[in-house]
N, C-alpha and C. Protein backbone atom coordinates (compact mmCIF):
# COMPACT_ATOMS: atom_id res chain seq x y z
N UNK A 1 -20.36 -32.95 6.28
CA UNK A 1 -20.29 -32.19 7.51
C UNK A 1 -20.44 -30.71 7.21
N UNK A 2 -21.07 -30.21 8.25
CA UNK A 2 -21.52 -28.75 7.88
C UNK A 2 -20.46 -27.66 8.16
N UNK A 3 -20.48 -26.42 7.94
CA UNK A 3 -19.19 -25.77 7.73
C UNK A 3 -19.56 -24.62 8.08
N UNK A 4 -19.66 -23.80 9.25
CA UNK A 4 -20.19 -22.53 10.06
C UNK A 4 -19.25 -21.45 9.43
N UNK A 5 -19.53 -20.33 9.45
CA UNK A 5 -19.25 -19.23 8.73
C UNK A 5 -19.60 -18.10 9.24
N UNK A 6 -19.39 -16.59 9.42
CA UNK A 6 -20.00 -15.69 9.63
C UNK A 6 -20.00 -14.69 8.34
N UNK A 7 -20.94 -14.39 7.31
CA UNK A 7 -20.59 -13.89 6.40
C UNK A 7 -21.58 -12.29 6.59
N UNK A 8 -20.90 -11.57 6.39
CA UNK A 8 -21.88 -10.04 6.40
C UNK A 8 -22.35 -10.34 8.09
N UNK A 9 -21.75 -10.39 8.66
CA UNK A 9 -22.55 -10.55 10.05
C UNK A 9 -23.56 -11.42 10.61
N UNK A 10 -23.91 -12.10 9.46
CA UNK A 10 -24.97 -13.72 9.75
C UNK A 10 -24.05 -14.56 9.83
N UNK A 11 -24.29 -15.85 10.75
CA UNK A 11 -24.03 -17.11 10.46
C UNK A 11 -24.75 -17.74 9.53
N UNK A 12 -23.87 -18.64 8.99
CA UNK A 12 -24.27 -19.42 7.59
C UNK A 12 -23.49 -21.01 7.86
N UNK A 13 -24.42 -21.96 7.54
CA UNK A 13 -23.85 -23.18 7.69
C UNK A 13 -24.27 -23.42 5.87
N UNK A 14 -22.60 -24.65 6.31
CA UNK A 14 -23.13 -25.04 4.72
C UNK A 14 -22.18 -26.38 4.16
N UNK A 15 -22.71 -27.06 3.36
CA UNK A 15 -22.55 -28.29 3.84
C UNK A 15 -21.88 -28.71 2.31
N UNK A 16 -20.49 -28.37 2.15
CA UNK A 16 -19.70 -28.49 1.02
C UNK A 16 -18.28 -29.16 1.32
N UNK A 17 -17.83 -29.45 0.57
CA UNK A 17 -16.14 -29.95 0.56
C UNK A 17 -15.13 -28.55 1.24
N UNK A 18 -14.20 -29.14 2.59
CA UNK A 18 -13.90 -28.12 3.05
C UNK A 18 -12.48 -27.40 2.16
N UNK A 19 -12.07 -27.97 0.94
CA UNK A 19 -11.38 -27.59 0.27
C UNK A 19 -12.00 -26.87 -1.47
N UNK A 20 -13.54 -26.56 -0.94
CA UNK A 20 -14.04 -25.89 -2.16
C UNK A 20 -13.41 -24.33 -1.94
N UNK A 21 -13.30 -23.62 -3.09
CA UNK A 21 -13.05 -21.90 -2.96
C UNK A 21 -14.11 -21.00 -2.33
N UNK A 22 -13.89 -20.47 -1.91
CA UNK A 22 -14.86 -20.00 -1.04
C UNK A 22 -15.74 -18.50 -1.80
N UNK A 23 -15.14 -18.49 -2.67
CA UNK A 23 -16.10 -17.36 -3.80
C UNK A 23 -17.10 -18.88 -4.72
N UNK A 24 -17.27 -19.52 -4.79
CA UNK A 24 -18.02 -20.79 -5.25
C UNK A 24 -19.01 -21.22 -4.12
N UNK A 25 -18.31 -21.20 -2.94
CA UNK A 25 -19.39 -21.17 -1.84
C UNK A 25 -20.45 -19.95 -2.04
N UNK A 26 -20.10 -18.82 -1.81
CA UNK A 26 -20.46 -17.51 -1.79
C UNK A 26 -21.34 -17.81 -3.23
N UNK A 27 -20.99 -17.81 -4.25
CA UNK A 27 -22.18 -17.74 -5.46
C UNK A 27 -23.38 -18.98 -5.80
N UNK A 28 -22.31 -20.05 -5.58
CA UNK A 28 -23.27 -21.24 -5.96
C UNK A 28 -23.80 -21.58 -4.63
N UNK A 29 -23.43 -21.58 -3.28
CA UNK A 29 -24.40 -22.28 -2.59
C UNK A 29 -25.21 -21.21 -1.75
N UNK A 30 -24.41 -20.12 -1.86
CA UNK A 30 -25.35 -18.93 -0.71
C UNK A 30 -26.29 -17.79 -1.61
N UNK A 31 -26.17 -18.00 -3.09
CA UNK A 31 -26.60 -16.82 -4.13
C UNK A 31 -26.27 -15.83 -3.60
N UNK A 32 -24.88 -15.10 -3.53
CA UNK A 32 -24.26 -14.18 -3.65
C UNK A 32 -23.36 -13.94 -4.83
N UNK A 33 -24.01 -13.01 -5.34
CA UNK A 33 -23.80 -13.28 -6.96
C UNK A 33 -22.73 -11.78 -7.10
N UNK A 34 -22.86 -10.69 -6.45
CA UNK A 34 -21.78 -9.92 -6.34
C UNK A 34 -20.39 -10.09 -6.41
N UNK A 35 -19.99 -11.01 -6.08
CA UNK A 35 -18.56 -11.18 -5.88
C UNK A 35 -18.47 -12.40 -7.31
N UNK A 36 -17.16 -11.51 -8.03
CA UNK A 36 -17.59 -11.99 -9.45
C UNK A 36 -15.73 -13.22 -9.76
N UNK A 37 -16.17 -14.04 -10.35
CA UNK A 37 -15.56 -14.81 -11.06
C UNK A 37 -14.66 -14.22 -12.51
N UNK A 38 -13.45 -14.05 -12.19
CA UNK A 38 -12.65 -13.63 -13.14
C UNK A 38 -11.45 -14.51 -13.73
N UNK A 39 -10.71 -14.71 -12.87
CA UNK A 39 -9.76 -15.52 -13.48
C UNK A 39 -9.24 -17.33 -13.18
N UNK A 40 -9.95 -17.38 -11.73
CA UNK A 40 -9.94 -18.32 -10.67
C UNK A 40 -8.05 -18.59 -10.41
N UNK A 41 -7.21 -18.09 -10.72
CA UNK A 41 -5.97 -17.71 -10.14
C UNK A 41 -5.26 -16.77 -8.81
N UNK A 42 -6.49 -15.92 -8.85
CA UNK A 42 -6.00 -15.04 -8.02
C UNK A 42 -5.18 -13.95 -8.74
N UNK A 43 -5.65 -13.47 -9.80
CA UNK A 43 -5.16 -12.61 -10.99
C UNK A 43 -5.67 -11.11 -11.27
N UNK A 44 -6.78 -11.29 -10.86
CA UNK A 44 -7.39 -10.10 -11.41
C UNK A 44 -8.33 -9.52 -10.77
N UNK A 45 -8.49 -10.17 -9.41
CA UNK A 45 -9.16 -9.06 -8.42
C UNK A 45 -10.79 -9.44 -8.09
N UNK A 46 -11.52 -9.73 -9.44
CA UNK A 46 -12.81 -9.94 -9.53
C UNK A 46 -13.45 -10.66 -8.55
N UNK A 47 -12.88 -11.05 -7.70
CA UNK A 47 -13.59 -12.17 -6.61
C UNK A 47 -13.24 -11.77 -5.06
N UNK A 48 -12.42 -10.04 -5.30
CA UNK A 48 -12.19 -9.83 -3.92
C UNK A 48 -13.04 -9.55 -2.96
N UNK A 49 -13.11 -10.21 -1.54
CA UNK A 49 -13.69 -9.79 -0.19
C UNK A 49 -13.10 -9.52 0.61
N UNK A 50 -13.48 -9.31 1.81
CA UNK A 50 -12.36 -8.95 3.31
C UNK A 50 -12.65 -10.39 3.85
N UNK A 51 -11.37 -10.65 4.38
CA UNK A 51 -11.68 -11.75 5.82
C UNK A 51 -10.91 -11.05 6.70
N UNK A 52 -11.26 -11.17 7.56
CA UNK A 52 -11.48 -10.16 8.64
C UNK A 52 -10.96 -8.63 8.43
N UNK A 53 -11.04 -8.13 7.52
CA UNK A 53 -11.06 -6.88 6.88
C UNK A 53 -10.17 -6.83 5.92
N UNK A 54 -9.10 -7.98 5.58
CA UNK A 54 -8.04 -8.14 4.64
C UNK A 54 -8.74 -8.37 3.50
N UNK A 55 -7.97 -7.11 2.42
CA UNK A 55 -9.28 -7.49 0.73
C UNK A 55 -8.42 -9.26 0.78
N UNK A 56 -8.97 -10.04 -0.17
CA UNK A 56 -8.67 -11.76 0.24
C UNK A 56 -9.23 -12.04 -1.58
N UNK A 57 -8.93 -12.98 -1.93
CA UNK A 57 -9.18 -13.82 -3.26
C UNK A 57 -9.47 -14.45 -3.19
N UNK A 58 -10.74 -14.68 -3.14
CA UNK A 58 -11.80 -15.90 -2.56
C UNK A 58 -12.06 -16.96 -3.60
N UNK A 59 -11.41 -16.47 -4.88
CA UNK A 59 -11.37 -17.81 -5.89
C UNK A 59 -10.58 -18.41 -5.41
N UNK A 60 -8.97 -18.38 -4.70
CA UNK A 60 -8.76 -19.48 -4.10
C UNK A 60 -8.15 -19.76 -2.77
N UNK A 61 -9.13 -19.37 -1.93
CA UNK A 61 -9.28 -19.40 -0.30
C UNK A 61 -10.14 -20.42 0.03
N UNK A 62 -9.70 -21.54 0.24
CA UNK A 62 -10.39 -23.05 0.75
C UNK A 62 -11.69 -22.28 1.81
N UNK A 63 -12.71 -22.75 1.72
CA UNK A 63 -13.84 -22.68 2.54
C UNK A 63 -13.52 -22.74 4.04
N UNK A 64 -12.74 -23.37 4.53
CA UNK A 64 -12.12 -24.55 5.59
C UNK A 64 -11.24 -23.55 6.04
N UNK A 65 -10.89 -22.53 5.63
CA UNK A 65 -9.59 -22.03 6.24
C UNK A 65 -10.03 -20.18 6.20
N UNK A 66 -12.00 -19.85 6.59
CA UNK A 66 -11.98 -19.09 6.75
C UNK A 66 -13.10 -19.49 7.65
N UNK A 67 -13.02 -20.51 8.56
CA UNK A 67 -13.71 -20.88 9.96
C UNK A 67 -13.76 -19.75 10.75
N UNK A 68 -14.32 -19.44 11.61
CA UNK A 68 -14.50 -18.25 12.96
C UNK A 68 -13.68 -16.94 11.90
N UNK A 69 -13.73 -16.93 10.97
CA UNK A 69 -13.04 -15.56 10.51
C UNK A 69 -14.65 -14.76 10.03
N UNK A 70 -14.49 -13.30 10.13
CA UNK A 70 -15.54 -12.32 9.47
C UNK A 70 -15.03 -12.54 8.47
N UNK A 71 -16.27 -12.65 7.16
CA UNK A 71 -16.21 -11.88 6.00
C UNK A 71 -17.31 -11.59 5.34
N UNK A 72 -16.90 -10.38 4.69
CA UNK A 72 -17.52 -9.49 4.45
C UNK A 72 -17.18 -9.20 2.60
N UNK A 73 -18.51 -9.61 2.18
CA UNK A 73 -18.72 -9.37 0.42
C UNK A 73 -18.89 -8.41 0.01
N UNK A 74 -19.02 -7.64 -1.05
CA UNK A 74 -19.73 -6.43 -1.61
C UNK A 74 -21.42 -6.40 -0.98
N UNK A 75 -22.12 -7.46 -0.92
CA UNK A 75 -23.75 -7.62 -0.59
C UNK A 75 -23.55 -6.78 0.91
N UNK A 76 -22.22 -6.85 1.83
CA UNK A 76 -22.12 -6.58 3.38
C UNK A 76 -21.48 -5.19 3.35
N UNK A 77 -20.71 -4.82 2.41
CA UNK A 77 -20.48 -3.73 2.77
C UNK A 77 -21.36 -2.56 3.31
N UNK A 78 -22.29 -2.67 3.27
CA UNK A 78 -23.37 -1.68 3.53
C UNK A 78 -24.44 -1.78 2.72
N UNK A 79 -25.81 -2.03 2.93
CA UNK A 79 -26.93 -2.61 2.96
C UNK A 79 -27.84 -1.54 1.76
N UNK A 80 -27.53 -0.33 1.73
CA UNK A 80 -27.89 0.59 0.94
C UNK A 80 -27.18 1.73 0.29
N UNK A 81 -26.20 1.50 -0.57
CA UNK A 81 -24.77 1.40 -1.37
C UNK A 81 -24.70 2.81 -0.18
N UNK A 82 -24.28 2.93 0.79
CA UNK A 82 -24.26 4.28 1.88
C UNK A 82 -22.40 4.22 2.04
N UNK A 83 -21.94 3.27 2.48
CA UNK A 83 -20.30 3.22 2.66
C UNK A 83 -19.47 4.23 1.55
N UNK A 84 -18.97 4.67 1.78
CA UNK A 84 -18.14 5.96 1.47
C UNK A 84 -17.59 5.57 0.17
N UNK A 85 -16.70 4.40 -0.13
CA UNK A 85 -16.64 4.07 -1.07
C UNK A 85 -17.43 3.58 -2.40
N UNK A 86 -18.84 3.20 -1.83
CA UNK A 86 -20.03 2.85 -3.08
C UNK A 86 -20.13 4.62 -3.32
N UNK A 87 -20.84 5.47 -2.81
CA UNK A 87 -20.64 6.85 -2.79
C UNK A 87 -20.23 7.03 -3.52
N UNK A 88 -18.64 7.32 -3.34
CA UNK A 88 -17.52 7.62 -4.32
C UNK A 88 -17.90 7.29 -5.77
N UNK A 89 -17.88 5.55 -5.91
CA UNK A 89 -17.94 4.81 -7.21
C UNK A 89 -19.25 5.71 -7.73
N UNK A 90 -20.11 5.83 -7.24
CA UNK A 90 -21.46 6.33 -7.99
C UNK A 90 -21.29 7.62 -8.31
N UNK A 91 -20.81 8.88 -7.45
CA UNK A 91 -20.41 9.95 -7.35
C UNK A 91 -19.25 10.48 -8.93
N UNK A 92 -18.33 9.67 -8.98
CA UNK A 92 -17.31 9.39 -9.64
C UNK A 92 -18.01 9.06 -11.07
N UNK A 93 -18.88 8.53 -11.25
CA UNK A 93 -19.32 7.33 -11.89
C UNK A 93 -18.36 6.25 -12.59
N UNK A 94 -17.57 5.52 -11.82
CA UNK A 94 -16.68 4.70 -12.04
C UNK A 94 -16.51 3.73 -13.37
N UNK A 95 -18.05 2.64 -13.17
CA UNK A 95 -18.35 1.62 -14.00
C UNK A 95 -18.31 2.08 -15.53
N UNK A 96 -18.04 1.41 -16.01
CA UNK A 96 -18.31 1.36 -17.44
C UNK A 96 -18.63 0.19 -17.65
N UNK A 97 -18.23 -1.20 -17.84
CA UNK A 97 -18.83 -2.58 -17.69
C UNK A 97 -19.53 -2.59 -16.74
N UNK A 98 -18.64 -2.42 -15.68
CA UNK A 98 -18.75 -2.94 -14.16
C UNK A 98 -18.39 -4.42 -13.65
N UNK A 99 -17.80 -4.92 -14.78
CA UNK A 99 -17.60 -6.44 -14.37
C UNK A 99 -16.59 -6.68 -12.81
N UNK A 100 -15.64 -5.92 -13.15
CA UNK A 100 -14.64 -5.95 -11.97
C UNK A 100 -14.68 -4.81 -10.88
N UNK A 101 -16.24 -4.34 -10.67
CA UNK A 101 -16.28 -3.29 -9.52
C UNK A 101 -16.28 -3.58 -8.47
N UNK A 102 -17.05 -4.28 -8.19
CA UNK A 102 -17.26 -5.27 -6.91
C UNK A 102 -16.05 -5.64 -6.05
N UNK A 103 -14.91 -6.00 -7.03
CA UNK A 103 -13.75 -6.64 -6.68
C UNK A 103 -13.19 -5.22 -6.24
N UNK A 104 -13.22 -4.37 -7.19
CA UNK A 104 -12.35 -3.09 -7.06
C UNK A 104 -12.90 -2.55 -5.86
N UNK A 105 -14.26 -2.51 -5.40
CA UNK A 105 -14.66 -1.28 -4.20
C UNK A 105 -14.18 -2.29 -2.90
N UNK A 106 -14.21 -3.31 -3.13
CA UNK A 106 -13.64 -4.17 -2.04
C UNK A 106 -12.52 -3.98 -1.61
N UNK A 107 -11.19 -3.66 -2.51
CA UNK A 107 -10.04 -3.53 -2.19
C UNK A 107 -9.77 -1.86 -2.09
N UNK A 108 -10.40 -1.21 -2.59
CA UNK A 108 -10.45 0.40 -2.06
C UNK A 108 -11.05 0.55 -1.04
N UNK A 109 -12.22 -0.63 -0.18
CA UNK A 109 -12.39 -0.01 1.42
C UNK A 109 -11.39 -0.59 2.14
N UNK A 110 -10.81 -1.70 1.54
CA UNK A 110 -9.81 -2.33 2.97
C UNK A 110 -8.60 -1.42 3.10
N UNK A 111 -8.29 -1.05 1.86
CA UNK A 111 -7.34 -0.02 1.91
C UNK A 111 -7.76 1.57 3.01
N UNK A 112 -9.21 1.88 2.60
CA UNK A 112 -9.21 2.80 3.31
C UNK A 112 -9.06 2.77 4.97
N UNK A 113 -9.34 1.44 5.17
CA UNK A 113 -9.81 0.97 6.47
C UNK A 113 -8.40 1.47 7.22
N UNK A 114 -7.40 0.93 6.26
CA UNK A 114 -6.00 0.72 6.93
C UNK A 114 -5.14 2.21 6.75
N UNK A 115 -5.57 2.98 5.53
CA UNK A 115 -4.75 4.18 5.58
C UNK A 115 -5.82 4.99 4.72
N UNK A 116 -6.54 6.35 5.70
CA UNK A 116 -7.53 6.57 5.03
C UNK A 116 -7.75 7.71 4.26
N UNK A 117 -5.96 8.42 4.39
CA UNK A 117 -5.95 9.42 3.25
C UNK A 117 -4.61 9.03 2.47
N UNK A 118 -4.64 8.22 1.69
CA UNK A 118 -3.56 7.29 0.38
C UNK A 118 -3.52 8.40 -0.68
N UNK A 119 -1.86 8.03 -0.68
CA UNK A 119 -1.51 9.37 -1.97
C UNK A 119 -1.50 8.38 -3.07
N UNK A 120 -1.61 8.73 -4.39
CA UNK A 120 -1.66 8.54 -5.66
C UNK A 120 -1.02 6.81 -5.54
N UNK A 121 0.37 7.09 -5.26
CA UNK A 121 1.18 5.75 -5.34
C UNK A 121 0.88 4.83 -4.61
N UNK A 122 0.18 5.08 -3.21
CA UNK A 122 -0.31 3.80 -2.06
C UNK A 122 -1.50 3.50 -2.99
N UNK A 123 -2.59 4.14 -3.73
CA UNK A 123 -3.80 3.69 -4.06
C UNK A 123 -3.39 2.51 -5.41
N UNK A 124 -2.22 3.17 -6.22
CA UNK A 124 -1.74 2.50 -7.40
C UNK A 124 -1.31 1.17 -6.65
N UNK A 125 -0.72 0.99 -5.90
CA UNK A 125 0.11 -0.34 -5.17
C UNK A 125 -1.29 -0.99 -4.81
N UNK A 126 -1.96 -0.23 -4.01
CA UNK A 126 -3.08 -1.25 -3.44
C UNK A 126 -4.07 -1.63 -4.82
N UNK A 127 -3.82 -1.48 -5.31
CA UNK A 127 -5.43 -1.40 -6.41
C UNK A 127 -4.70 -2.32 -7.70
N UNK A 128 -2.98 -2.57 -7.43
CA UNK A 128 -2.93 -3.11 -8.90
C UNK A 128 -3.09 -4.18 -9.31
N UNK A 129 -3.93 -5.44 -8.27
CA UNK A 129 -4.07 -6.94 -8.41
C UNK A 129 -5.99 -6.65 -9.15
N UNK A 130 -6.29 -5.32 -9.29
CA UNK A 130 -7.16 -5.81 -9.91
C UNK A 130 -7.02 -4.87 -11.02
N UNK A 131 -7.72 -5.92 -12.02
CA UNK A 131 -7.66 -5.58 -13.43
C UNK A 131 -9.10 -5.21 -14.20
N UNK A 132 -9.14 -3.73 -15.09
CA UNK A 132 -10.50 -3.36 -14.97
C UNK A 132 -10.00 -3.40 -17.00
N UNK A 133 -10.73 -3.72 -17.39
CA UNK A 133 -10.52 -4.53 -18.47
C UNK A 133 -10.69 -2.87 -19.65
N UNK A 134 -11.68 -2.64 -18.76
CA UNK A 134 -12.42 -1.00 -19.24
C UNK A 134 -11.30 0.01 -19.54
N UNK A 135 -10.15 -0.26 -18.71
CA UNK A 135 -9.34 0.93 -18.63
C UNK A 135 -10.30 2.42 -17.70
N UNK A 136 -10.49 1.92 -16.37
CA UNK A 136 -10.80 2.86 -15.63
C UNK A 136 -10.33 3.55 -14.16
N UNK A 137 -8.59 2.79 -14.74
CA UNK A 137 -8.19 3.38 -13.52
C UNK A 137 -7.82 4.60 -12.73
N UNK A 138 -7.96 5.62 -13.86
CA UNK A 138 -7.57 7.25 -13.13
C UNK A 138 -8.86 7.62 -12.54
N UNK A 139 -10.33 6.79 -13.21
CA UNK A 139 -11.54 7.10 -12.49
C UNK A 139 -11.83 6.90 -10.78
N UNK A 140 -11.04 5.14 -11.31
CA UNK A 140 -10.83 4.43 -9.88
C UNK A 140 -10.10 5.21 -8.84
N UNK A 141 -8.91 5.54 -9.13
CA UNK A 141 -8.20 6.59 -8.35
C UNK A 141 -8.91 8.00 -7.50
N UNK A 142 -9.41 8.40 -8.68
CA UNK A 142 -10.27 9.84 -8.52
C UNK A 142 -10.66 9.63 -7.22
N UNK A 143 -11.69 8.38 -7.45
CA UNK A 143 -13.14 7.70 -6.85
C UNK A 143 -12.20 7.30 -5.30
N UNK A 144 -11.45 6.63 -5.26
CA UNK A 144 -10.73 6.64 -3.82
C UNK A 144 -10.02 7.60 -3.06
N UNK A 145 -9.27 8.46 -3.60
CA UNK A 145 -9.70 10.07 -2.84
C UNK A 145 -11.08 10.54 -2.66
N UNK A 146 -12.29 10.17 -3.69
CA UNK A 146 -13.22 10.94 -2.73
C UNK A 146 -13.72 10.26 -1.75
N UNK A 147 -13.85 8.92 -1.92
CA UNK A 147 -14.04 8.22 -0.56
C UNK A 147 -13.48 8.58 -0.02
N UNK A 148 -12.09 9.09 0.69
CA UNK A 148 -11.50 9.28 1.77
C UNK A 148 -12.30 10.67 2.04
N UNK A 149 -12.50 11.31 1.22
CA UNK A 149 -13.13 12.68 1.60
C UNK A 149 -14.16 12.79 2.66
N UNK A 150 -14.88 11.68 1.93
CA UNK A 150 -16.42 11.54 2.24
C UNK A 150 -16.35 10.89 3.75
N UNK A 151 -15.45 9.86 4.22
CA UNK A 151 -15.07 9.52 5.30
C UNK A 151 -14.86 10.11 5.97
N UNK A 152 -13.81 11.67 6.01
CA UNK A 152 -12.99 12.37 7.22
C UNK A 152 -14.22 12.76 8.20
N UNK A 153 -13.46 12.72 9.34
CA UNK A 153 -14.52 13.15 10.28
C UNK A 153 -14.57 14.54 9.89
N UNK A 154 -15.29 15.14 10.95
CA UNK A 154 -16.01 16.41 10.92
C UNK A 154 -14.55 17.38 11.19
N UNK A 155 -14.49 18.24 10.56
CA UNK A 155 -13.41 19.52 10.73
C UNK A 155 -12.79 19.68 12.28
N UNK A 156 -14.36 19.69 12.88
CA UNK A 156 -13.63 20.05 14.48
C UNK A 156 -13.15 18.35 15.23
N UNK A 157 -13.68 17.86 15.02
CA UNK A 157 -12.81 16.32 15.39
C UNK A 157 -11.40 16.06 14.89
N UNK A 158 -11.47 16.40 13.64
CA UNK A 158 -9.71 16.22 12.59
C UNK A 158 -9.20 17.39 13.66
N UNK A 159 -9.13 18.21 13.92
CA UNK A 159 -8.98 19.43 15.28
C UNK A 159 -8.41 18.78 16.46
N UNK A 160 -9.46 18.55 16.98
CA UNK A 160 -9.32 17.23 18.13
C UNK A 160 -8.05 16.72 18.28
N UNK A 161 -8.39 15.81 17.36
CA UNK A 161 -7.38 14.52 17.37
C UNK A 161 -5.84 15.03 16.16
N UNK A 162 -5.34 16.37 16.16
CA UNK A 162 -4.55 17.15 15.72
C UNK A 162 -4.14 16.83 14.41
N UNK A 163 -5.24 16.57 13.47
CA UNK A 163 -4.83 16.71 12.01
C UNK A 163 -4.95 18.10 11.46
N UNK A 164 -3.81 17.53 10.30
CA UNK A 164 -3.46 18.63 9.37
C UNK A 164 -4.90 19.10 8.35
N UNK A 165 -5.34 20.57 8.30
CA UNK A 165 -6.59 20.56 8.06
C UNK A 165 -6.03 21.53 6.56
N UNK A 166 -4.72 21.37 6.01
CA UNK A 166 -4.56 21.52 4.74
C UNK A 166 -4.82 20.75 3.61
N UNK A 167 -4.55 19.38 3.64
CA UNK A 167 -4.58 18.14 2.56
C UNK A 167 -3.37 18.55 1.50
N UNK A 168 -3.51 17.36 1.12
CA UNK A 168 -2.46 16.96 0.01
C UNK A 168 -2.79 17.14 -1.59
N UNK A 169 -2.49 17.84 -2.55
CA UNK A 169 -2.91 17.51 -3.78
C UNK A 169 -2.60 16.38 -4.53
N UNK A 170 -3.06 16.00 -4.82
CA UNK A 170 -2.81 14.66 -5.98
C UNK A 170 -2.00 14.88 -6.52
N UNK A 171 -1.08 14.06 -7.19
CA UNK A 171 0.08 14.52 -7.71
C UNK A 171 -0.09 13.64 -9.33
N UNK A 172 -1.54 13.17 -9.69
CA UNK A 172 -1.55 12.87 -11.11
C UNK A 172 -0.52 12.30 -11.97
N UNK A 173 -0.05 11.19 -11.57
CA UNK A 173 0.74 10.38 -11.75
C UNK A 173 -0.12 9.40 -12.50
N UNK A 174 0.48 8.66 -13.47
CA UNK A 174 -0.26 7.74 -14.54
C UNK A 174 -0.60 6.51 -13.72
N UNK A 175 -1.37 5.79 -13.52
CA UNK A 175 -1.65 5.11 -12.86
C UNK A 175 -1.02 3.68 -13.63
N UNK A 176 -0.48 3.12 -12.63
CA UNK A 176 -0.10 1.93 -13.43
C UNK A 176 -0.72 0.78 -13.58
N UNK A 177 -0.89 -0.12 -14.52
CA UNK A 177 -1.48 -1.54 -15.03
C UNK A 177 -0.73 -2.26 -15.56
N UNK A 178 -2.11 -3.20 -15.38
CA UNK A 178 -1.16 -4.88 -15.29
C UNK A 178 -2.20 -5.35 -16.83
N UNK A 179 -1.43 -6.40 -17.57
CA UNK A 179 -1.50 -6.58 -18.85
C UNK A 179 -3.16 -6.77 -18.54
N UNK A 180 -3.94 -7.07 -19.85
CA UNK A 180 -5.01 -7.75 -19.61
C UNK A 180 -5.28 -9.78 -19.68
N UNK A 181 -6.00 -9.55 -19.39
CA UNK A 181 -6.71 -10.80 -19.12
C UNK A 181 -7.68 -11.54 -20.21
């Protein structure tokens, strides 16, 4: 039986076991090869997407139990690396492998989505289920303040809508990690 989906804004049918992982759907049956295979626990980030904008661990999120939900891969985030956060990563120059970027820019836009100027410690909390093997997390950090940068609206809108048009300095705090993998 076939299994409807909305992924990146297409519908996608697809005709698998409704208890397969749904990052296995995504690589082996749709060739979406972005969203990367790391630990298949739910450990280390490498396989993160949004369902319905929540970063999610699609190594083990049953196929079946992301019916009528959006989601959205690294391939959807934006069509020509333009989203504030690819920006950033490139800007920054983040990668050094790059094995676990994909996973990482995934969980730095959902974060931004939800709070879009994060001090040092919200980015450390949000960012610590993934694991960058590289040791690139003060880059990673950097790289998600400038996404937020690159996001703010225009001066006279932050005006508008009565934001503070001082900002916050970073307060360069060691970023914390989780063992390796």
């Amino acid at each position: 039986m076939a299994i409807q989906l909305m992924i990146n804004g297409k519908p996608e049918s697809v005709d698998v076991p409704p208890n397969m992982p749904l990052l296995w759907v995504l690589r082996d049956t749709l060739g979406m090869t972005g969203t990367k295979f790391g630990c298949g626990m739910a450990l280390c980030g490498a396989c993160t997407v949004h369902i319905d904008g929540e970063a999610t661990r699609s190594c083990i999120t049953p196929v079946s139990s992301v019916v009528g939900k959006k989601i959205t891969t690294i391939e959807g985030l934006s069509p020509d690396r333009s989203h504030p956060v690819q920006r950033a990563w490139i800007e920054v120059d983040v990668p050094q492998c790059g094995y676990c970027q994909s996973g990482q820019i995934m969980s730095a836009a959902s974060l931004l989505a939800q709070n879009p100027k994060p001090s040092d410690s919200q980015i450390d909390d949000a960012m610590k289920g993934n694991i960058c093997r590289c040791g690139t997390y003060q880059r990673i950090r950097e790289a998600v303040h400038r996404a937020a940068e690159l996001h703010k609206p225009s001066a006279k809108s932050a005006r508008l809508n009565g934001a503070d048009e001082t900002g916050d300095a970073q307060d360069n705090q060691p970023v914390e990690t989780v063992g390796a993998i």
